[in-house]
Each structure stands twice: as structure tokens, then as C-alpha cells.
Protein backbone atom coordinates (compact mmCIF):
# COMPACT_ATOMS: atom_id res chain seq x y z
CA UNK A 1 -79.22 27.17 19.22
CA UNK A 2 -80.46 25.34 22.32
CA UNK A 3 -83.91 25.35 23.50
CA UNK A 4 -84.34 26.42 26.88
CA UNK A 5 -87.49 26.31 29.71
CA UNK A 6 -88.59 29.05 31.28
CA UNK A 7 -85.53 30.07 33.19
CA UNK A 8 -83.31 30.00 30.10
CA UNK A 9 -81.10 27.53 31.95
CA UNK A 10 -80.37 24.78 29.37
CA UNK A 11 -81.53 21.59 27.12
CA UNK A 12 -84.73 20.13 26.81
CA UNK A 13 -84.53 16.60 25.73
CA UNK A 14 -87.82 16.07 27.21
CA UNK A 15 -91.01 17.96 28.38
CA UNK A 16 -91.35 18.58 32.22
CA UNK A 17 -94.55 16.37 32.26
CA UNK A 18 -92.96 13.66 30.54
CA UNK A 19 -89.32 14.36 33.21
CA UNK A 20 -92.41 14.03 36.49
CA UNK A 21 -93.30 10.39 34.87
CA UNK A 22 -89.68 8.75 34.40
CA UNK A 23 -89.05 10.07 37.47
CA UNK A 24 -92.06 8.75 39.28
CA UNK A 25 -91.87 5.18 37.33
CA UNK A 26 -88.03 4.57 38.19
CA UNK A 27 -89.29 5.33 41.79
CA UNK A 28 -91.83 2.58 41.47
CA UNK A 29 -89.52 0.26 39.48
CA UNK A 30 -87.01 0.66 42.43
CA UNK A 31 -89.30 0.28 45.91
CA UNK A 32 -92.07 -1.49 44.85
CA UNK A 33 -90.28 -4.92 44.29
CA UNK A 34 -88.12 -4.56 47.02
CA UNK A 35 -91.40 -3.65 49.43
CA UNK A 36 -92.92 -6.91 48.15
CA UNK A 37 -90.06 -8.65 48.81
CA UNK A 38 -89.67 -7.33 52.59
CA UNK A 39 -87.60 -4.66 54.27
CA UNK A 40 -86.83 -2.25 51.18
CA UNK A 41 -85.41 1.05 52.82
CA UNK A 42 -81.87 0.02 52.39
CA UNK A 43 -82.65 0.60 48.64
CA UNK A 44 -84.11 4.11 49.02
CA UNK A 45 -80.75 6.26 48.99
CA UNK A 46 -79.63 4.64 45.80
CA UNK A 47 -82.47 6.96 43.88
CA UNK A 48 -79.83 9.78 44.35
CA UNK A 49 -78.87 8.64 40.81
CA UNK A 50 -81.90 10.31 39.72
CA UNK A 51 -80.76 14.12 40.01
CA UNK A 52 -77.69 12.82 38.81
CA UNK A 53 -78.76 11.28 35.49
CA UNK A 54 -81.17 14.84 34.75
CA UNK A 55 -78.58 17.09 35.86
CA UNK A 56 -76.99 15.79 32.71
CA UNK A 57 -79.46 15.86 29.93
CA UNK A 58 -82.06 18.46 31.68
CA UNK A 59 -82.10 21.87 32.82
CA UNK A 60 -81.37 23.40 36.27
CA UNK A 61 -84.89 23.63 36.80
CA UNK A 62 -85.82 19.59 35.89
CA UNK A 63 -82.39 18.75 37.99
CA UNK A 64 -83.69 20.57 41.02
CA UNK A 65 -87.60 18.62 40.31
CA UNK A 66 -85.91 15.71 40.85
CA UNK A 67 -83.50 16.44 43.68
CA UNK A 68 -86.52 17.38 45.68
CA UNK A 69 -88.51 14.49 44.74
CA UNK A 70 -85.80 12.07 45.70
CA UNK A 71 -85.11 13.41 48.84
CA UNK A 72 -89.11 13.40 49.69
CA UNK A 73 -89.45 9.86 49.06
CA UNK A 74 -86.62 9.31 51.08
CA UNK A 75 -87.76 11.28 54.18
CA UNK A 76 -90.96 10.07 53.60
CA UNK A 77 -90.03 6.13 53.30
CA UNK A 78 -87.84 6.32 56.55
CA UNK A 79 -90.82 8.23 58.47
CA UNK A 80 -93.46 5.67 57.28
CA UNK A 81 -90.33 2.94 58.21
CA UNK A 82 -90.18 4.96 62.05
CA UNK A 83 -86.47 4.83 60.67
CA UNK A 84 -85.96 8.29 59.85
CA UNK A 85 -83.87 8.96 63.46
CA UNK A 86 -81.49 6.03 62.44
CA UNK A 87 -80.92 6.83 59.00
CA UNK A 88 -79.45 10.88 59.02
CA UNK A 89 -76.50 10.15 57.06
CA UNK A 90 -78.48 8.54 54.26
CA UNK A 91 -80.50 11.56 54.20
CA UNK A 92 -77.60 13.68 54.38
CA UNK A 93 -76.27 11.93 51.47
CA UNK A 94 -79.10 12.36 49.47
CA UNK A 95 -79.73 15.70 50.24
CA UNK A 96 -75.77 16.88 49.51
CA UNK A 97 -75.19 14.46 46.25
CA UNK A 98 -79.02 16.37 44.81
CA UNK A 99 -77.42 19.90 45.54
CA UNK A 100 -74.08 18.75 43.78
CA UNK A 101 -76.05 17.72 40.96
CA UNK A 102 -77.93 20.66 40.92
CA UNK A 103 -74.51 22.63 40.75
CA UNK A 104 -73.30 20.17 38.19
CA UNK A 105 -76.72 20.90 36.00
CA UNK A 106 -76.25 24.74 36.32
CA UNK A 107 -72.65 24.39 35.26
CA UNK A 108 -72.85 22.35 32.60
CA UNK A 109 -75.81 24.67 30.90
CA UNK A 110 -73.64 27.92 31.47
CA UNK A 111 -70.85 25.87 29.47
CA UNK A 112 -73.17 25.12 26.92
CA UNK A 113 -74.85 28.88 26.68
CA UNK A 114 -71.24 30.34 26.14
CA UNK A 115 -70.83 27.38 23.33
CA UNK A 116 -74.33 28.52 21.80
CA UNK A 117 -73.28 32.19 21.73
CA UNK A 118 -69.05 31.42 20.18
CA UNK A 119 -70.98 29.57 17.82
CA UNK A 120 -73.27 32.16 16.98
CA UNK A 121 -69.97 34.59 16.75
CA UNK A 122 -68.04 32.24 14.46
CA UNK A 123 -71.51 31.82 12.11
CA UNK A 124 -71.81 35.94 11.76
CA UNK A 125 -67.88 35.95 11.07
CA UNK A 126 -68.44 33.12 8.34
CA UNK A 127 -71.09 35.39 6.28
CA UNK A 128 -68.74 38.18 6.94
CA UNK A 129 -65.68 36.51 5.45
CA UNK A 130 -67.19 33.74 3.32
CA UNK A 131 -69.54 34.88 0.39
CA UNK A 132 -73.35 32.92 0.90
CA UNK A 133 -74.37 30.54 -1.37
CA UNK A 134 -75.70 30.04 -4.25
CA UNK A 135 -75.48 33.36 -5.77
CA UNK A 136 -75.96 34.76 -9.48
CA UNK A 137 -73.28 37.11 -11.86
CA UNK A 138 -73.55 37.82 -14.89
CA UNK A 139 -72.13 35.23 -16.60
CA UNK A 140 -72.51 32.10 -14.01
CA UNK A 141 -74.85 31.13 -11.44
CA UNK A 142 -72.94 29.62 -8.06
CA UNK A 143 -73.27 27.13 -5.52
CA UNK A 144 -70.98 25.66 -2.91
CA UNK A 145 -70.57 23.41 -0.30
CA UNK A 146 -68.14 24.41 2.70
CA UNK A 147 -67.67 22.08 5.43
CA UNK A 148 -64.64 22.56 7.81
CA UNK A 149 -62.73 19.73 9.59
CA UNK A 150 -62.59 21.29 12.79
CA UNK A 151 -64.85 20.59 15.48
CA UNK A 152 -67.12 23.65 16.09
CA UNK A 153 -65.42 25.58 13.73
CA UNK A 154 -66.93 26.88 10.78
CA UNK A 155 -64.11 28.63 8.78
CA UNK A 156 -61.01 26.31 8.28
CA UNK A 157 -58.41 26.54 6.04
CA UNK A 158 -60.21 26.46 2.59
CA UNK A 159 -61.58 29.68 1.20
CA UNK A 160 -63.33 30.43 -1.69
CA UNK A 161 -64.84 33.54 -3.29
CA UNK A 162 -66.73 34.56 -6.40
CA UNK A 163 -66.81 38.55 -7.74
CA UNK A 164 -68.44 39.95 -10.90
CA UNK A 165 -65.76 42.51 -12.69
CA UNK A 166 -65.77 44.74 -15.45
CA UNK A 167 -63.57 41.51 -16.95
CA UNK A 168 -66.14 38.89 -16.41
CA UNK A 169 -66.80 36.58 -13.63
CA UNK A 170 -63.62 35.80 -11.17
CA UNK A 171 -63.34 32.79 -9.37
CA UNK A 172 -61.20 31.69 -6.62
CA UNK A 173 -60.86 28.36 -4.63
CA UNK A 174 -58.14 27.97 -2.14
CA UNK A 175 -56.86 25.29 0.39
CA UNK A 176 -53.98 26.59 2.61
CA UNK A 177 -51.12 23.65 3.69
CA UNK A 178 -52.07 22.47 7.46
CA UNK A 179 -55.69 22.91 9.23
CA UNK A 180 -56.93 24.89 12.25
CA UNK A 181 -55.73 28.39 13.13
CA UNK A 182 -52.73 28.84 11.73
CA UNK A 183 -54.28 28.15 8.27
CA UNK A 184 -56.90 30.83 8.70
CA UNK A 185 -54.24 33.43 8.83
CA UNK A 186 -53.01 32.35 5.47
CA UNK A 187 -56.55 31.78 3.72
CA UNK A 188 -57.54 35.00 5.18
CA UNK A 189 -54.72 36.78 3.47
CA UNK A 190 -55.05 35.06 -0.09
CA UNK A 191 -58.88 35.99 0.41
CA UNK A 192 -58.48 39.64 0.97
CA UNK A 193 -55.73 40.45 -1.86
CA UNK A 194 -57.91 38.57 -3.73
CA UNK A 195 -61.28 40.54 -3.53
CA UNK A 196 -59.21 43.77 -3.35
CA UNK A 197 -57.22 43.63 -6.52
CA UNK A 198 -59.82 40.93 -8.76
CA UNK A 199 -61.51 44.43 -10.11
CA UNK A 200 -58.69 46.13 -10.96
CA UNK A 201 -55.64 43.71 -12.00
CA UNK A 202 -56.42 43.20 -16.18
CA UNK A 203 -54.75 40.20 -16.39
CA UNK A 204 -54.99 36.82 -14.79
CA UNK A 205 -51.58 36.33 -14.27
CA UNK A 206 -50.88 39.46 -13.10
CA UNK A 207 -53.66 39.01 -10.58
CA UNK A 208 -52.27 35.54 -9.28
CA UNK A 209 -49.14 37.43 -9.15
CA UNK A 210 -50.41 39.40 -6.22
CA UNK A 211 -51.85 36.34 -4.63
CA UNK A 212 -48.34 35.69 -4.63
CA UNK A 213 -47.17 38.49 -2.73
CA UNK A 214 -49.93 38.04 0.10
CA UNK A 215 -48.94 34.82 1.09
CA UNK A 216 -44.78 35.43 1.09
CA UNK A 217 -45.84 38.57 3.23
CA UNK A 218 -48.00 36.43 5.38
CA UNK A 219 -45.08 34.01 6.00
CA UNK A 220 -42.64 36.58 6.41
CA UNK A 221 -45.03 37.74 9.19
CA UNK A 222 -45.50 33.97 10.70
CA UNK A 223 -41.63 33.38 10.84
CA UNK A 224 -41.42 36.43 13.04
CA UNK A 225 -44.00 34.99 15.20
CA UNK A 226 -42.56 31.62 15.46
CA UNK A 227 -44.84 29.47 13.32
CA UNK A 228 -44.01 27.66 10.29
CA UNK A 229 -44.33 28.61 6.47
CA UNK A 230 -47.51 27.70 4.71
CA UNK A 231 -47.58 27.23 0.87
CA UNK A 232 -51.52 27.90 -0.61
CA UNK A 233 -52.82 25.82 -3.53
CA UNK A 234 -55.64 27.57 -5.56
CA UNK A 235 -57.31 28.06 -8.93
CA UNK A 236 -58.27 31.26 -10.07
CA UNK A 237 -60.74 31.49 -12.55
CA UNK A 238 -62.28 34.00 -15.56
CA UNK A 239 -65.51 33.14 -16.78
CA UNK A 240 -66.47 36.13 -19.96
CA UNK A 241 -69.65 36.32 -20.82
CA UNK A 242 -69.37 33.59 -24.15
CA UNK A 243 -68.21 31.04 -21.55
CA UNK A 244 -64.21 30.80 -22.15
CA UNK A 245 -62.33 30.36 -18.97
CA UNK A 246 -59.16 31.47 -18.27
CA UNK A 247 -57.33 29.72 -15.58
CA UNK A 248 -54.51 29.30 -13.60
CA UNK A 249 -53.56 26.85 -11.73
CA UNK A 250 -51.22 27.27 -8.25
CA UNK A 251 -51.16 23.22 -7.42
CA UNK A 252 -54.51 22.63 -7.12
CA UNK A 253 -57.00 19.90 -7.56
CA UNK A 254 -57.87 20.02 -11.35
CA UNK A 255 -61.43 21.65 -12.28
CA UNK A 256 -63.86 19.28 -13.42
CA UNK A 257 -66.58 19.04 -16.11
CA UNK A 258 -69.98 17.65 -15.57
CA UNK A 259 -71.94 17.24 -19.08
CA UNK A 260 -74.38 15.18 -20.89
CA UNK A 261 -74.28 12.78 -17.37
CA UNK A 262 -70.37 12.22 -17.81
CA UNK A 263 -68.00 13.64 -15.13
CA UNK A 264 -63.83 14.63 -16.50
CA UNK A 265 -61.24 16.49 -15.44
CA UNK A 266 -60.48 19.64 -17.67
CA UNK A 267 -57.70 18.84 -19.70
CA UNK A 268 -54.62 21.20 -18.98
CA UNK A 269 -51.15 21.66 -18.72
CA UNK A 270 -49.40 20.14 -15.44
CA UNK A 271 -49.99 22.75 -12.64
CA UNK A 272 -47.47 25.16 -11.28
CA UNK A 273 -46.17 25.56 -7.89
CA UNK A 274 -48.92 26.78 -4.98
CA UNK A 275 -48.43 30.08 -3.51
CA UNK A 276 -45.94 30.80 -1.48
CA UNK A 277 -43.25 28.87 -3.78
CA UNK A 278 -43.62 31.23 -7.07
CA UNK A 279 -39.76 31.75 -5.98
CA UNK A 280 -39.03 28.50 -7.24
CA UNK A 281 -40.45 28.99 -11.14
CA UNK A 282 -38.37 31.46 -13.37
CA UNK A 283 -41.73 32.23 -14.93
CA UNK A 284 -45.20 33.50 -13.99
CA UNK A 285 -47.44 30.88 -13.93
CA UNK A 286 -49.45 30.26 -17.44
CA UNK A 287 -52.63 31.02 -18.14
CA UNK A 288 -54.24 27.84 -20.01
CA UNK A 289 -58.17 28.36 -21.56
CA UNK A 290 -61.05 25.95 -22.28
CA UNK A 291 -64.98 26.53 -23.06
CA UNK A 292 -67.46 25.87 -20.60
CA UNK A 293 -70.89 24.68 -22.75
CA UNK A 294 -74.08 26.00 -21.79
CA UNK A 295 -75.47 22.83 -20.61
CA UNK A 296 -72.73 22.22 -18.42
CA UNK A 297 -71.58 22.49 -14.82
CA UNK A 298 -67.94 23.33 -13.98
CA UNK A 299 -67.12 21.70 -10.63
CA UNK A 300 -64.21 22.84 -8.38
CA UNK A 301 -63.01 21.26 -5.40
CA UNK A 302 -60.42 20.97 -2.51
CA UNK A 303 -58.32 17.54 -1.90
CA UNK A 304 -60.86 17.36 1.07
CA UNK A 305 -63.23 15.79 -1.86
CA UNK A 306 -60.38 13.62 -3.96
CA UNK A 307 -58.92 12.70 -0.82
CA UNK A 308 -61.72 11.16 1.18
CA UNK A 309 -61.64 7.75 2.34
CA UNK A 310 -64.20 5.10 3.19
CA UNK A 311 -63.66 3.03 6.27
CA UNK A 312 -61.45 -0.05 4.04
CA UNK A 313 -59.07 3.38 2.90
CA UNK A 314 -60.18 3.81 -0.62
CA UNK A 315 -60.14 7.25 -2.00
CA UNK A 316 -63.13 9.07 -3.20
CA UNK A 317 -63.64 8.37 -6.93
CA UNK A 318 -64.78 11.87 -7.89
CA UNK A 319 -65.49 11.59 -11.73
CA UNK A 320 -67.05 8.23 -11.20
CA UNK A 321 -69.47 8.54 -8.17
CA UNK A 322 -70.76 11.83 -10.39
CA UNK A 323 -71.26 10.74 -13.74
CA UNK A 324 -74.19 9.10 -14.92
CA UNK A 325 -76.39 12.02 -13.82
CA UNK A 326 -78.36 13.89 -16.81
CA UNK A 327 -79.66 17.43 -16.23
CA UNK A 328 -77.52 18.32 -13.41
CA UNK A 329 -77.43 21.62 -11.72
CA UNK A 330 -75.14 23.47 -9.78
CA UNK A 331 -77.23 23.43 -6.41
CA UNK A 332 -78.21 19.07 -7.78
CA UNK A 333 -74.61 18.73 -7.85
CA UNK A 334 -73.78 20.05 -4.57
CA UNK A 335 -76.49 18.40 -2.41
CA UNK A 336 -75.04 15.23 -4.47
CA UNK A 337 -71.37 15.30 -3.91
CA UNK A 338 -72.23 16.74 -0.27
CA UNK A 339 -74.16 13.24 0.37
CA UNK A 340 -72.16 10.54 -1.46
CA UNK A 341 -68.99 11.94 0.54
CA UNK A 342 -71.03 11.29 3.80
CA UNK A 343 -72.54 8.12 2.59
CA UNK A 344 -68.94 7.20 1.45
CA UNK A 345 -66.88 8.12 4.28
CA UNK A 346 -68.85 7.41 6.93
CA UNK A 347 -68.29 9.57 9.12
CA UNK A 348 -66.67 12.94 9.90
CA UNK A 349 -63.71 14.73 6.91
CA UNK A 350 -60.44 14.50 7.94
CA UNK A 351 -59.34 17.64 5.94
CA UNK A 352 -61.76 20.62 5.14
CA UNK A 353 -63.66 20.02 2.15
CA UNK A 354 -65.11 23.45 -0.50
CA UNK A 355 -66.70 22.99 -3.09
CA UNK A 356 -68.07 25.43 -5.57
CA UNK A 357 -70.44 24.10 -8.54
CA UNK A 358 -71.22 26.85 -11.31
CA UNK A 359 -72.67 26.83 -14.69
CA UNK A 360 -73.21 29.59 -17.29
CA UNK A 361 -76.64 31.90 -16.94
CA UNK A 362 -79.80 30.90 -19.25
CA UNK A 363 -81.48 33.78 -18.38
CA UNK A 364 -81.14 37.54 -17.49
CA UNK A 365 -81.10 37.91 -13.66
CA UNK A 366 -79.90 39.85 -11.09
CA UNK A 367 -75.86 39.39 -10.57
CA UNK A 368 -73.61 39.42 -7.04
């Protein structure tokens, strides 16, 4: 949120005391060389910049400081000059580019309030929608990284969620086809059919079955509206209490292993179609298994992280940029692979990135 003066109108980039000196030394820096030099009041109007150049970094208040200041020194140059008769369009000038500045200032912070308060909006409707991280269950403790492609947006197109069942520890990572809004609606609906039926649907499959459903019903509902079709890749996860993991995965990025400083990719079977295209498999999609060791962390991911690029266009080396680390953690791992990727990319994602980082309890604790 910004910071705001007294009048709650706007930025501070700097303290009023510190605004009254720039201002007074760019005065100086502007009359006093050309008052050595000789005749200097054809200079004077050009300080109109001043109101200008606050009225967009400062508040109303520090715009309006320097509007009147400017048009003092003006008035008061041209009366010390006996030039002030001759000169009423320059003062004019001064006087009506300060109050447009002014207006410009008080603009520009009302723009930036309403900003401050959607953004406030879309953060409560992320910790509605999006679990908070790291978290504990009974079997794994959890933590994520979630960083959206979208400028000022803070829910995108990848979703993830965790929920303790009576069946163990459920896991789901999603990225829906495309980016921006029409992705949400998608995510959304995988998201909800998948914390509504995760307690009650015994077996994986079964459970990715309904997945299914959501997102055919959610396309069925988009091609009414006129948009495109979205397919959903995902992995959904089981995590019982002796640390086997059942898993299936709908075209999705691979899980990955991080143990004993060495970083691999979970050896399975070739994954079946995303959501959205179960139509196309005569089957329902298998359920594969593997162990997850206690001193290990079980990293899954979005092609936002295996499809970054530095600025030559080299992809993101995922297993190699993590291994070599001993002792990791889930939160270690997450601050890690959240920093390389900036380091590495330089700059903004291009796609949404998730990121979810869990490894089995060591101790009792309290559970989602």
C-alpha cells in the first residue's frame, strides 16, 4: 500500500522538508547564474517545470508547495525587475500550467488509490481461493511459491491446493492452457471439484475422473459464451502416512525428487492426456506409485519453471540448478528455485509459475 501525507492524497518519495530544499536549490541553480550574467527574468517562467516534475512523483499537497512557490518567485522577480506590468502573460502562464499540474497531481493519486484498493481486493480473493503457505498435514509439511504472469494480478491460471483426508494427504497442482482471465474460469473450476470431492472420492482415479467432468462442463459453458476450449494439465497426488504416493498424471510437468543434494525426475510411465481431452483415451488414466524417503523433498512445478528462459533463450535447467544442495527443506527449496529463476531470467515470467515443495513430517504437529 502507498504511503500518504496528511491529506491521504498520494506518494511520498520524499519528505516535505527535503521537497522545500530541491525546490529552493533548482531555484538558485536557475536565477542565480543568469543574474550574474545580466538580465535573467526571461529565464524565470521556465521554473513552471517545477510543479510539473512534483505533480508526478509527490502528492497534491507537495504539487500545490511548489506551484505557489514558483509563481512567488516569479511575481516577485518581475516586481524587483519593475517588469511585472509587461510580463502578465508569463505570469498567467505560470499561474495556469501550476493549477494544471496541481489537477494532474490530484488525478494521478486518485488513479493510484483505486489501484491500492483492486489490489487489496485481488490479495483478500487470493487467500480466499488459494490455500497460504507453508502449511502442515499429517503426513507432509508444504510450501509453495505462486507468482502470476500478469501484471497486477495475483491469481493467474495455475492453481494449486493441498487437503488432509481420511485417505491421506491430497495434492493438486494445475496449469490451465492460455493466461489471463479466461484461464481463471477454468483453474477455478478444476479447484473447486477438486476440494469438494478430494474427501469423499476413495480412489485416485476416480477422483481425477471428476476433475474431468469440471473442465468439459466448464468448456461446454465457454463455447456458449463465445470463447475457446481450454484443456488443464495437472498432477494429483496421495501422500499415506508411510510415504507412498499415488499419482496421476493429466500432462503435466513430471514431479521431482530432491535427496542426498541430487535433484531427478520421478520415474513414471509417459503421462496421459490433460483435462479436458479424457475423450480421447479409451481408458481412465493410471495410477502409477513411488516412495517418498523421509529425508527427502518432493518438488512439483508448472512449465512456468521448466520453461523459463535467460536473455540468450536457454531453458531453465531444473534438476541441475537444484542439485548439489544437502539438507534441503521445503521452505530452502522454495526461496531457492524462487531466486535462481529471477537471477536466471532476468527479468519478469512469461507464463505463471507454482510451485509447491513438500516433504514427509518428522514430528507430531498440528495438520491443515
Amino acid at each position: 500500500m502507498s504511503t500518504t501525507d496528511g491529506d491521504g492524497m498520494g506518494r511520498l518519495p520524499f519528505s516535505s522538508g527535503a521537497l522545500a530544499s530541491w525546490v529552493v536549490g533548482v531555484t538558485a541553480v536557475v536565477l542565480v547564474p543568469a543574474f550574474v550574467a545580466g538580465p535573467f527574468t526571461g529565464l524565470v517562467p521556465f521554473l513552471v517545470f517545477l510543479p510539473a516534475f512534483v505533480a508526478g512523483m509527490g502528492t497534491v499537497r507537495q504539487t500545490a508547495f511548489a506551484w505557489m512557490w514558483v509563481l512567488v518567485v516569479v511575481v516577485g522577480v518581475f516586481a524587483y525587475r519593475d517588469e511585472l506590468g509587461g510580463n502578465p502573460l508569463s505570469v498567467l502562464f505560470v499561474a495556469g500550467f501550476g493549477g494544471l499540474a496541481v489537477a494532474a497531481s490530484w488525478y494521478r493519486t486518485r488513479k493510484e488509490e483505486e489501484i491500492d484498493r483492486l489490489r487489496s481486493a485481488v490479495a483478500a480473493l487470493q487467500r480466499r481461493i488459494l490455500r497460504p503457505l507453508p502449511l502442515s498435514t499429517g503426513q507432509v509439511e508444504v510450501d509453495g511459491l505462486y507468482w502470476p504472469v500478469e501484471e497486477d494480478s495475483m491469481v493467474g491460471g495455475d492453481v494449486y491446493e493441498v487437503v488432509e483426508t481420511r485417505y491421506g494427504t491430497r495434492v493438486l497442482i494445475a496449469d490451465v492452457q492460455g493466461k489471463g482471465m479466461p484461464a481463471v474460469g477454468a483453474a477455478f473450476a478444476v479447484l473447486e471439484m477438486f476440494r469438494v470431492t478430494a474427501y469423499g472420492e476413495p480412489d485416485l482415479s476416480g477422483l481425477v475422473g471428476l476433475l474431468e467432468d469440471a473442465v468439459v462442463r466448464q468448456n461446454a459453458f465457454a463455447e456458449e459464451n463465445g470463447e475457446p476450449e481450454r484443456f488443464v494439465t495437472a498432477l494429483v497426488l496421495d501422500i499415506d502416512d508411510t510415504g507412498e504416493v499415488r499419482v496421476v498424471n493429466c500432462g503435466h510437468v513430471p514431479p521431482h525428487v530432491l535427496r542426498g543434494g541430487r535433484a531427478g525426475q520421478v520415474p513414471l510411465a509417459e503421462a496421459s492426456v490433460p483435462l479436458g481431452l479424457g475423450g480421447l483415451i479409451p481408458e481412465p488414466r493410471a495410477v502409477e506409485r513411488f516412495d517418498l524417503p523421509p529425508d527427502a523433498v518432493l518438488l512439483l512445478c508448472t512449465d512456468g519453471v521448466t520453461e523459463a528462459r535467460d536473455p540468450a533463450g536457454s531453458f531453465y535447467p531444473l534438476e541441475e540448478r537444484l542439485g548439489g544442495r544437502e539438507g534441503a527443506s521445503p521452505a530452502r527449496v522454495v526461496r531457492t528455485l524462487e531466486a535462481d529463476l529471477r537471477d536466471f531470467t532476468a527479468s519478469a515470467p512469461r507464463d505463471d509459475i507454482a510451485v509447491l515443495a513438500l516433504a514427509r513430517r518428522t514430528a507430531p504437529g498440528p495438520s491443515a
